[in-house]
Protein backbone atom coordinates (compact mmCIF):
# COMPACT_ATOMS: atom_id res chain seq x y z
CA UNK A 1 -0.54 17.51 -23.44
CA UNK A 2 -1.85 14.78 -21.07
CA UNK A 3 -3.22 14.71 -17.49
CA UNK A 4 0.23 14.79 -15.16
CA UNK A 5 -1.02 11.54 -13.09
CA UNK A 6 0.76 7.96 -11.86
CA UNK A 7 -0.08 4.73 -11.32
CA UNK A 8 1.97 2.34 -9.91
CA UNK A 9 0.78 -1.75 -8.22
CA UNK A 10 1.85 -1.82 -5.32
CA UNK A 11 0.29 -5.24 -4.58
CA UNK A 12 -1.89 -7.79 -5.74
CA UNK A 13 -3.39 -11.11 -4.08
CA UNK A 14 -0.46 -13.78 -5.00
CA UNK A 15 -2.36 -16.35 -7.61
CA UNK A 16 -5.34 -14.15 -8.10
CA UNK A 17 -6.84 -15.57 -10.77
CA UNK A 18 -6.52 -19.46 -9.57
CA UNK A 19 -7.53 -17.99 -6.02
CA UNK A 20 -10.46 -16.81 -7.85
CA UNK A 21 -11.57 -20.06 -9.51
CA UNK A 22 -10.53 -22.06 -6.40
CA UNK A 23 -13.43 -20.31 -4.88
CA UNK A 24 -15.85 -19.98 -7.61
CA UNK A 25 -15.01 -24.16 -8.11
CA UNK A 26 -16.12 -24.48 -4.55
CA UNK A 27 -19.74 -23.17 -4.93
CA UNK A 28 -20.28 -26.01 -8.23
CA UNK A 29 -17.73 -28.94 -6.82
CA UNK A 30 -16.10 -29.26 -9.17
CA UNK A 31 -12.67 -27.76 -7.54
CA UNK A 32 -11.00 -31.39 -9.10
CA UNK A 33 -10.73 -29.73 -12.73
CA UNK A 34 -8.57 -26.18 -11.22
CA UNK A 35 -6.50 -24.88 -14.12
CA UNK A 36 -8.10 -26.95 -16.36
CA UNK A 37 -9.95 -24.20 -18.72
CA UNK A 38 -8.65 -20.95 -19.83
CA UNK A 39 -12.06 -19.72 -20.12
CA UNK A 40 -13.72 -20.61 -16.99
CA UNK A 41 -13.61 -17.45 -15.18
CA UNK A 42 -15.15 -15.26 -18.21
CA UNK A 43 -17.89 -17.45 -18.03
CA UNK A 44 -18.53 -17.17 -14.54
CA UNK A 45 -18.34 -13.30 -14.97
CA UNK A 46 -20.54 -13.37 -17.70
CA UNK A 47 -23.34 -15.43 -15.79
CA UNK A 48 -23.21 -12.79 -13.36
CA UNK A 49 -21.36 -15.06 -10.36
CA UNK A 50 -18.97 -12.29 -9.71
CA UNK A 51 -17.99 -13.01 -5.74
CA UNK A 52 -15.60 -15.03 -6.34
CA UNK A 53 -13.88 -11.79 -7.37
CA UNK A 54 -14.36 -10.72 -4.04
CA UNK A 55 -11.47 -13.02 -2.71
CA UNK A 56 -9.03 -11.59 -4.11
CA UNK A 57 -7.63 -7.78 -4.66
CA UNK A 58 -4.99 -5.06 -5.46
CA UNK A 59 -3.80 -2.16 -4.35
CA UNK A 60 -2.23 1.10 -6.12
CA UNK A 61 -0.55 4.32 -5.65
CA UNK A 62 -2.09 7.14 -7.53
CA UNK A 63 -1.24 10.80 -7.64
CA UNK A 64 -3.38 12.85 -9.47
CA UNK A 65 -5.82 16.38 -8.45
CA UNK A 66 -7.70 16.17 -5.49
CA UNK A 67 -11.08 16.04 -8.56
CA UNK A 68 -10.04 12.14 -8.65
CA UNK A 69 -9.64 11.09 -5.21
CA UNK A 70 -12.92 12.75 -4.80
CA UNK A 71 -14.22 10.41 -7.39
CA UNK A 72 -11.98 7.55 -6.08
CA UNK A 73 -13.64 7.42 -2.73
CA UNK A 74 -16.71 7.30 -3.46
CA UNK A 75 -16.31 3.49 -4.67
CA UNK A 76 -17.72 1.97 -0.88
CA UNK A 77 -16.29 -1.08 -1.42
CA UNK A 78 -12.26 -0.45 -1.22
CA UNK A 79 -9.74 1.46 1.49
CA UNK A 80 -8.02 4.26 1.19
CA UNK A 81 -5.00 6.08 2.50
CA UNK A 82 -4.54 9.81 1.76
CA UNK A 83 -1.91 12.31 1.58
CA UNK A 84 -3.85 14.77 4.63
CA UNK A 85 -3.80 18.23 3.97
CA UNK A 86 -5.11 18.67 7.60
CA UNK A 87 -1.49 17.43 9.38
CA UNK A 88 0.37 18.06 6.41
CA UNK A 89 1.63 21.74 5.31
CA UNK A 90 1.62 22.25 1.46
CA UNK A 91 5.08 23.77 1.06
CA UNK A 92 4.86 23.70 -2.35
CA UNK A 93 2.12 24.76 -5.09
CA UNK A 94 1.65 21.68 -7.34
CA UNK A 95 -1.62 21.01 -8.99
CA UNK A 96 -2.68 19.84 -12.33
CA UNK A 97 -3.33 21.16 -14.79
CA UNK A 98 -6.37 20.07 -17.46
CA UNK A 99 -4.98 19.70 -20.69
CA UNK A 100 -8.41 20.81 -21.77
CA UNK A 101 -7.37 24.33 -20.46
CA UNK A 102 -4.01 24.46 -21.80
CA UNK A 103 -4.39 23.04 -25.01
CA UNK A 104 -7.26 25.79 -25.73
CA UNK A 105 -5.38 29.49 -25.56
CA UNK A 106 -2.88 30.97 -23.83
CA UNK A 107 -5.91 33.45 -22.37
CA UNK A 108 -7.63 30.35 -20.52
CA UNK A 109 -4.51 29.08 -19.08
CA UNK A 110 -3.39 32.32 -17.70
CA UNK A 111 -6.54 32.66 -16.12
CA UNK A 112 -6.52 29.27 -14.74
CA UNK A 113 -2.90 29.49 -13.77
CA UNK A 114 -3.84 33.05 -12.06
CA UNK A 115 -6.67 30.79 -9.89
CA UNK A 116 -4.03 29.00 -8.93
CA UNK A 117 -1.46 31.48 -7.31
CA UNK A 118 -4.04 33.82 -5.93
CA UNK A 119 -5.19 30.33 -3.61
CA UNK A 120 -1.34 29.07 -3.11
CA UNK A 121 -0.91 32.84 -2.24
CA UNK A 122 -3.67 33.12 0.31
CA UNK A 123 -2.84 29.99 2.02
CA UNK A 124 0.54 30.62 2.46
CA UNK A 125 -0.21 33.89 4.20
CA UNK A 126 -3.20 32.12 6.23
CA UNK A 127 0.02 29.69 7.60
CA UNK A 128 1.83 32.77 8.17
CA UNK A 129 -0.66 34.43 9.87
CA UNK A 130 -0.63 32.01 12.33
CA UNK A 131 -3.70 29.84 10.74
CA UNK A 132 -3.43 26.31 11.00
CA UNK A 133 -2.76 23.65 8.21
CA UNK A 134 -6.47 22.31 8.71
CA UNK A 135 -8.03 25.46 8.83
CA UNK A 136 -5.77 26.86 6.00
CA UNK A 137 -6.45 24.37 3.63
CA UNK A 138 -9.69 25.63 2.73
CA UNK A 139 -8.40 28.18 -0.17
CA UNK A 140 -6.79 25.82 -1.68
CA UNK A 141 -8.53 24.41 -5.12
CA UNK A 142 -9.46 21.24 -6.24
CA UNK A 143 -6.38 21.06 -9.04
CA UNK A 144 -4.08 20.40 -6.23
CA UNK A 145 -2.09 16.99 -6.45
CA UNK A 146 -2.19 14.60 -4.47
CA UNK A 147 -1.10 10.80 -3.58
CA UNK A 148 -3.58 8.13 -2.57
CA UNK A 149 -3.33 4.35 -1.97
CA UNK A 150 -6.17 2.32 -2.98
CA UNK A 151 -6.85 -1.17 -2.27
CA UNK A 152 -9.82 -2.53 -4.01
CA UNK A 153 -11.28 -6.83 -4.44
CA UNK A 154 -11.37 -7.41 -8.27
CA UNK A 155 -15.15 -7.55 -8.51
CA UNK A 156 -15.16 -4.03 -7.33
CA UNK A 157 -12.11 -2.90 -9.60
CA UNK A 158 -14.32 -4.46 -12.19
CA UNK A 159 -16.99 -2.39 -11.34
CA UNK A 160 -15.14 1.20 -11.04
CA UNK A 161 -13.36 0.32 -14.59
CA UNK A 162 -16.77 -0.20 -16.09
CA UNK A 163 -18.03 2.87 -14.68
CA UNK A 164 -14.74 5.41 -14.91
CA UNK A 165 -13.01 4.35 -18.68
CA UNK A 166 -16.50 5.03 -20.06
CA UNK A 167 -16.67 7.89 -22.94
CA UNK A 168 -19.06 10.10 -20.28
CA UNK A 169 -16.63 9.63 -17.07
CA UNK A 170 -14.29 12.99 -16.06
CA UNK A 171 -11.39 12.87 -18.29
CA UNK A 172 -8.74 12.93 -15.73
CA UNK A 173 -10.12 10.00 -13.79
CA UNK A 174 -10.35 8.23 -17.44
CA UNK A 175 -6.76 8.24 -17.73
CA UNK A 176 -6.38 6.96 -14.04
CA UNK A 177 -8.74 4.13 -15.25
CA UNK A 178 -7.22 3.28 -18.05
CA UNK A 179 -3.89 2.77 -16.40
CA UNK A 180 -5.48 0.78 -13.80
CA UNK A 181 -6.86 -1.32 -16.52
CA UNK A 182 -3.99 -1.42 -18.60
CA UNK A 183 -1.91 -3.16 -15.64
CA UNK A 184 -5.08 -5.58 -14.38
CA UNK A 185 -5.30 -6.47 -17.78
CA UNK A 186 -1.28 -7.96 -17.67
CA UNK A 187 -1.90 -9.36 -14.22
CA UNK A 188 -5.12 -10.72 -14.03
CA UNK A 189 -6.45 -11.37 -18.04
CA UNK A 190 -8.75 -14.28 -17.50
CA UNK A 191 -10.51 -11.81 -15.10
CA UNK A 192 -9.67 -8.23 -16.80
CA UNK A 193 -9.04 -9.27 -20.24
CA UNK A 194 -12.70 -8.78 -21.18
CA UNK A 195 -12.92 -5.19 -20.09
């Protein structure tokens, strides 16, 4: 069983990657000799000179538990769009479930999946009650699903992919990661291929 999440491009700086060198070309003059070595970019990442990056950027649709967006948002350096539980009434109880829990027994995931009905019970009679989506929303757990679009410049993509594919990072925002790699890497190699 794997982590329920998507990723999906929604859109990415046309000509990244010879945006990219266009502007790291500028900063050494020598913008003459564009194109003209497949390598170029790695070794301007590798010397540090990473703002070039900066010119360029994507942005993706993710749905995943509200534990990743958390996680998500905490990278400065990007914007963000949110699915608002304040305006928005849940109507339905989706969340995710960690495979770490369901793989284990069927004890630990009927305790989990108890968690989760006893809060999508209590905020559904909080709404009913009269309580209001913002105020409701306070029962409800951190396994809910949710959709977020992130845009992000490459040097800070970079950055979060270092940082959130690593063995130590939380295993649901690993697979978000990895995806987001996975797709940079088709997109973008002389600038993701390395990762």
């Amino acid at each position: 069983m794997e982590y329920n999440v998507e990723v999906k491009l929604l859109a990415i700086t046309p000509d990244a990657e010879n945006l990219a060198e266009q502007a790291g070309r500028l900063c050494y003059a020598s913008g003459n000799k564009l194109g003209s070595s497949q390598d170029w970019l790695q070794t301007r990442i590798k010397q540090g000179h990473e703002s070039l990056l900066e010119h360029v950027s994507a942005t993706f649709y993710i749905k995943a538990s509200r534990v990743v967006t958390h996680e998500l948002v905490r990278h400065r350096i990007g914007s963000y769009s949110q699915r608002s539980q304040r305006y928005v009434r849940e109507n339905q109880a989706e969340f995710i479930t960690p495979p770490e829990i369901a793989e284990e027994d069927s004890a630990k995931l009927a305790l989990f999946n108890q968690a989760m009905e006893s809060a999508w019970d209590s905020y559904r009679k909080l709404l009913e009650a009269g309580i209001k989506p913002e105020i409701a929303r306070y029962v409800l757990p951190n396994a809910c699903a949710t959709e977020i679009i992130c845009t992000w410049n490459f040097r800070e993509l970079r950055h979060i992919l270092k940082l959130r594919t690593a063995p130590s990072a939380q295993p649901e925002m690993r697979v978000v990661a990895n995806l987001i790699q996975e797709i940079l890497k088709k997109e973008a190699p002389k600038i993701f291929g390395d990762l």
